[in-house]
Protein backbone atom coordinates (compact mmCIF):
# COMPACT_ATOMS: atom_id res chain seq x y z
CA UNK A 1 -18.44 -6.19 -21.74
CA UNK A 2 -18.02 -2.43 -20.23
CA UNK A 3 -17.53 -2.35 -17.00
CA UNK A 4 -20.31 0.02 -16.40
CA UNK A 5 -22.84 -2.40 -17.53
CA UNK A 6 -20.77 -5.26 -15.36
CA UNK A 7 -21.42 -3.10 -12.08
CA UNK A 8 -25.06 -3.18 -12.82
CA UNK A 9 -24.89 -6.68 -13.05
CA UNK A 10 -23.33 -7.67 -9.82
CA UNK A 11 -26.17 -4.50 -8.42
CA UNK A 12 -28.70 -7.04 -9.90
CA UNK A 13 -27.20 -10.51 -8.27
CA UNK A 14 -25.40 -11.80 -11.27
CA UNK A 15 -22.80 -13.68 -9.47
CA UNK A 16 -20.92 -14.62 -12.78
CA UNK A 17 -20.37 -10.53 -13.10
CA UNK A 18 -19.25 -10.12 -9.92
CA UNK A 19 -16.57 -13.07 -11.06
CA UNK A 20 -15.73 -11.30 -14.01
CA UNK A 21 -15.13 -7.96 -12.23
CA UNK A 22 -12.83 -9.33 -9.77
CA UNK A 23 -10.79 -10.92 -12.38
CA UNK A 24 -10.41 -8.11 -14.41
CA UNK A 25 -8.80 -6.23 -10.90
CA UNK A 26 -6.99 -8.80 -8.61
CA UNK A 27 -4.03 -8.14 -9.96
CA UNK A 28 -3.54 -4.75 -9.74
CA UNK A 29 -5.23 -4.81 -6.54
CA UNK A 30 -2.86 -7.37 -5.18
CA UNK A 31 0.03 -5.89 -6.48
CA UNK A 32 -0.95 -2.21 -5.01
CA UNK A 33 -1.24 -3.90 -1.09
CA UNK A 34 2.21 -5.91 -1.89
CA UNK A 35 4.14 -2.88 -2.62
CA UNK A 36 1.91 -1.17 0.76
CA UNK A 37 2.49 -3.50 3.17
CA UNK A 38 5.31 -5.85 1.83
CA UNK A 39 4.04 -9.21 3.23
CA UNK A 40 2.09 -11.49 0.87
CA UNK A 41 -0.38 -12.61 3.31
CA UNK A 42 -0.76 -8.87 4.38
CA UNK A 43 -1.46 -7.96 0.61
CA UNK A 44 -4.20 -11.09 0.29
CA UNK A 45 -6.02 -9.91 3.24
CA UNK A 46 -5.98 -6.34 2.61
CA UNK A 47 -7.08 -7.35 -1.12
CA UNK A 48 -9.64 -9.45 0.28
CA UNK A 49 -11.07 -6.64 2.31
CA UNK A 50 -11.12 -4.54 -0.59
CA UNK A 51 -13.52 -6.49 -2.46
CA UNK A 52 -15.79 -7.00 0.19
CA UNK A 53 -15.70 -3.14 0.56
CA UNK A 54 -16.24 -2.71 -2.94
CA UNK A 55 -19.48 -5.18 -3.16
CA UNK A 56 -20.72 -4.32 -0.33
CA UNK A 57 -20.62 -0.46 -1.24
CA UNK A 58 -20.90 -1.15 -5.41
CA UNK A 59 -24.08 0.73 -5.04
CA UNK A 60 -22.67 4.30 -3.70
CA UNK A 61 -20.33 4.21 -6.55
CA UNK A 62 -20.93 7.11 -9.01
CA UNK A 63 -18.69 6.01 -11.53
CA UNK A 64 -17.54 10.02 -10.42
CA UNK A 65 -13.85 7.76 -11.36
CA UNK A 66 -13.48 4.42 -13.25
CA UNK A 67 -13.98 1.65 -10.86
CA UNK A 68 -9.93 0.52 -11.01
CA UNK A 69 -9.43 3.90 -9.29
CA UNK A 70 -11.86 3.49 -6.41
CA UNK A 71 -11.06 -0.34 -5.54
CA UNK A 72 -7.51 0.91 -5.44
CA UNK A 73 -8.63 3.90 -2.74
CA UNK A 74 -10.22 0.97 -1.09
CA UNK A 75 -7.23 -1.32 -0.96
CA UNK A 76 -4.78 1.97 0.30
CA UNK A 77 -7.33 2.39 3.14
CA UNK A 78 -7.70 -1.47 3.58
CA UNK A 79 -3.50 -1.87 3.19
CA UNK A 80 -2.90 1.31 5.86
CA UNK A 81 -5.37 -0.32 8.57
CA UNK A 82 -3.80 -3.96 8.30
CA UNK A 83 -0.33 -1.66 8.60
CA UNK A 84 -1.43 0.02 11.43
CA UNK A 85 -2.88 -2.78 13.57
CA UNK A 86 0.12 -5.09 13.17
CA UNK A 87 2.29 -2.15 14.28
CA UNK A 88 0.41 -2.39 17.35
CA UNK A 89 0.68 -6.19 17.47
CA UNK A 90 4.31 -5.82 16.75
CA UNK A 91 4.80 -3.35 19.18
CA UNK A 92 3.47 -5.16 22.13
CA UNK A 93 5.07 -8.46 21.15
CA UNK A 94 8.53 -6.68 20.85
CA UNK A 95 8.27 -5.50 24.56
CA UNK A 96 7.91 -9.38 25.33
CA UNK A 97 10.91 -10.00 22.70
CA UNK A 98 12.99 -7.67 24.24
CA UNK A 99 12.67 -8.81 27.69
CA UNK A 100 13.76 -12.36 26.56
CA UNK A 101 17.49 -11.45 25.21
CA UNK A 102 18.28 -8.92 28.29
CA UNK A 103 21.80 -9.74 29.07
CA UNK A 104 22.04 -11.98 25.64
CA UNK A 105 24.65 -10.25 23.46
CA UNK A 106 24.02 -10.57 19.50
CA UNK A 107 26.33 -10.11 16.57
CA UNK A 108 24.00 -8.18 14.02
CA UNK A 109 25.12 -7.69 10.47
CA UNK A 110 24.90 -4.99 8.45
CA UNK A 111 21.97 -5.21 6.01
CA UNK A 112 22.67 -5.02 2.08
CA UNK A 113 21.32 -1.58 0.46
CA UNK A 114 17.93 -3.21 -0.86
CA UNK A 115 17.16 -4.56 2.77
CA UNK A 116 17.43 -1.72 3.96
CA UNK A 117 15.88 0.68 1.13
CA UNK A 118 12.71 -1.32 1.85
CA UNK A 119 12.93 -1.30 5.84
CA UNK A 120 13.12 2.90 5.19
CA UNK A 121 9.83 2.79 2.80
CA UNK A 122 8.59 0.81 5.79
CA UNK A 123 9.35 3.25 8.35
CA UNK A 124 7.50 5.85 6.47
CA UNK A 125 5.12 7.54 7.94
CA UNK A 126 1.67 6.18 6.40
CA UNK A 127 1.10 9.34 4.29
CA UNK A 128 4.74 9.70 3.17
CA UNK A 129 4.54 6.36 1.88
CA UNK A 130 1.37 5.50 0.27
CA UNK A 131 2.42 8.49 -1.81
CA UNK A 132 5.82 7.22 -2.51
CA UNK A 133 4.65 4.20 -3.27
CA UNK A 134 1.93 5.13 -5.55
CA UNK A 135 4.27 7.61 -7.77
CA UNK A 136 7.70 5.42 -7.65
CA UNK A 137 6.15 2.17 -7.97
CA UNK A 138 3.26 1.83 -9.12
CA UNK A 139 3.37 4.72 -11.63
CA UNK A 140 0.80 7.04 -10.82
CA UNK A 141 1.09 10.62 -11.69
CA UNK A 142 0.12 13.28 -8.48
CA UNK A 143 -3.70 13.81 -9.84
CA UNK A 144 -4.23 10.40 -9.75
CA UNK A 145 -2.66 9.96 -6.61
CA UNK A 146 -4.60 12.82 -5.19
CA UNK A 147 -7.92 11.29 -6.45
CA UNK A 148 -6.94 8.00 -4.75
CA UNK A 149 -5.88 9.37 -1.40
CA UNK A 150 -8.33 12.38 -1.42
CA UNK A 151 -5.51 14.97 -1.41
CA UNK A 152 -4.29 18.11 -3.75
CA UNK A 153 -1.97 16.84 -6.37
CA UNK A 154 -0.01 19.64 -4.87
CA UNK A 155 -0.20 18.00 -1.46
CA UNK A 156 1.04 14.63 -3.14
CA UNK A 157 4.19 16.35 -4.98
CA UNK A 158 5.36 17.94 -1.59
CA UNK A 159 4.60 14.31 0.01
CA UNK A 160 6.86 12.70 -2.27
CA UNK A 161 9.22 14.87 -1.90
CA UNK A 162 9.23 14.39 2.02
CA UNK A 163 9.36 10.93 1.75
CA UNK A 164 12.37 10.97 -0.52
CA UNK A 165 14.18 13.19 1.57
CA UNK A 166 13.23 11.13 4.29
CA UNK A 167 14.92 7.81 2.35
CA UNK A 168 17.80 10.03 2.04
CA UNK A 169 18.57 10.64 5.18
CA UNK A 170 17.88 7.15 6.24
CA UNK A 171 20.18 5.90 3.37
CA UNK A 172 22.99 8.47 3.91
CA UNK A 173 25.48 5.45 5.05
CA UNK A 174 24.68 3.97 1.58
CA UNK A 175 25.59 6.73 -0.69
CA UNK A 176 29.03 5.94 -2.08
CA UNK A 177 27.29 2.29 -3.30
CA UNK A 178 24.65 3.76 -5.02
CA UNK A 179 26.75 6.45 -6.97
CA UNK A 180 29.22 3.74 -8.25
CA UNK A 181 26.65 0.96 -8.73
């Protein structure tokens, strides 16, 4: 069934429609908050937002872009305020943390290269990495990108290339591995 005549559906009350549309884009919509906010129950919940966004919105769509597009602009926007608000959780719980191990002395290794490659797309800034992680891992070219996040595609080339210089730098102490590996 197109998916045109699917939205209409749901717009109607068909339940069974609504089913079939959120099959058809869990996955990808799951997959897109993974790679955003690297926590699996992070990635439900933001996908779970999304498609209450998305059905509770469906009408306003325009169909200006297919609907994969704009439930995956909802789930960068859904992914970036989960992000943001545990940062602020984390932020206030580390002050506790840290207060706890005053005068306790630790013996921290040094993380392996892919520990801390993704603790560095972590650290991005939000709109360093929702770029990065659009182009490098999900595949998207820098229109789509910019029709997801609302930006020039210029805009999401010179993002990119921010964030990977950016990696770089926070990577430096890696860079004889990576050459040889």
């Amino acid at each position: 069934m197109p998916e045109q005549e699917l939205i209409e559906r749901v717009l109607a009350g068909d339940m069974a429609a609504a089913r079939q549309l959120y099959d058809a884009h869990i996955g990808a919509v799951h997959r897109l908050a993974m790679r955003m906010t690297g926590d699996d129950a992070m990635a439900q919940e933001a996908a779970q937002v999304a498609f209450v966004r998305a059905f509770r919105s469906l009408g306003r769509f325009r169909g200006d872009a297919t609907f994969a597009t704009w439930i995956h602009k909802i789930t960068m926007s859904a992914s970036l305020n989960l992000i943001k608000a545990r940062r602020r959780w984390w932020a206030r719980s580390a002050e506790m943390e840290e207060a706890e191990l005053v005068g306790v002395h630790t013996t921290d290794t040094e993380p392996d290269l892919k520990a801390r490659l993704y603790a560095a797309i972590d650290a991005l800034p939000e709109i360093y990495k929702s770029v990065f992680v659009l182009h490098e891992v999900e595949g998207h070219n820098h229109e789509e990108i910019g029709a997801l996040l609302g930006i020039a595609g210029g805009t999401s080339k010179a993002r990119l290339s921010t964030a990977r210089s950016k990696l770089r730098v926070a990577l430096k102490e890696f860079e004889g591995e990576w050459a040889s590996a």
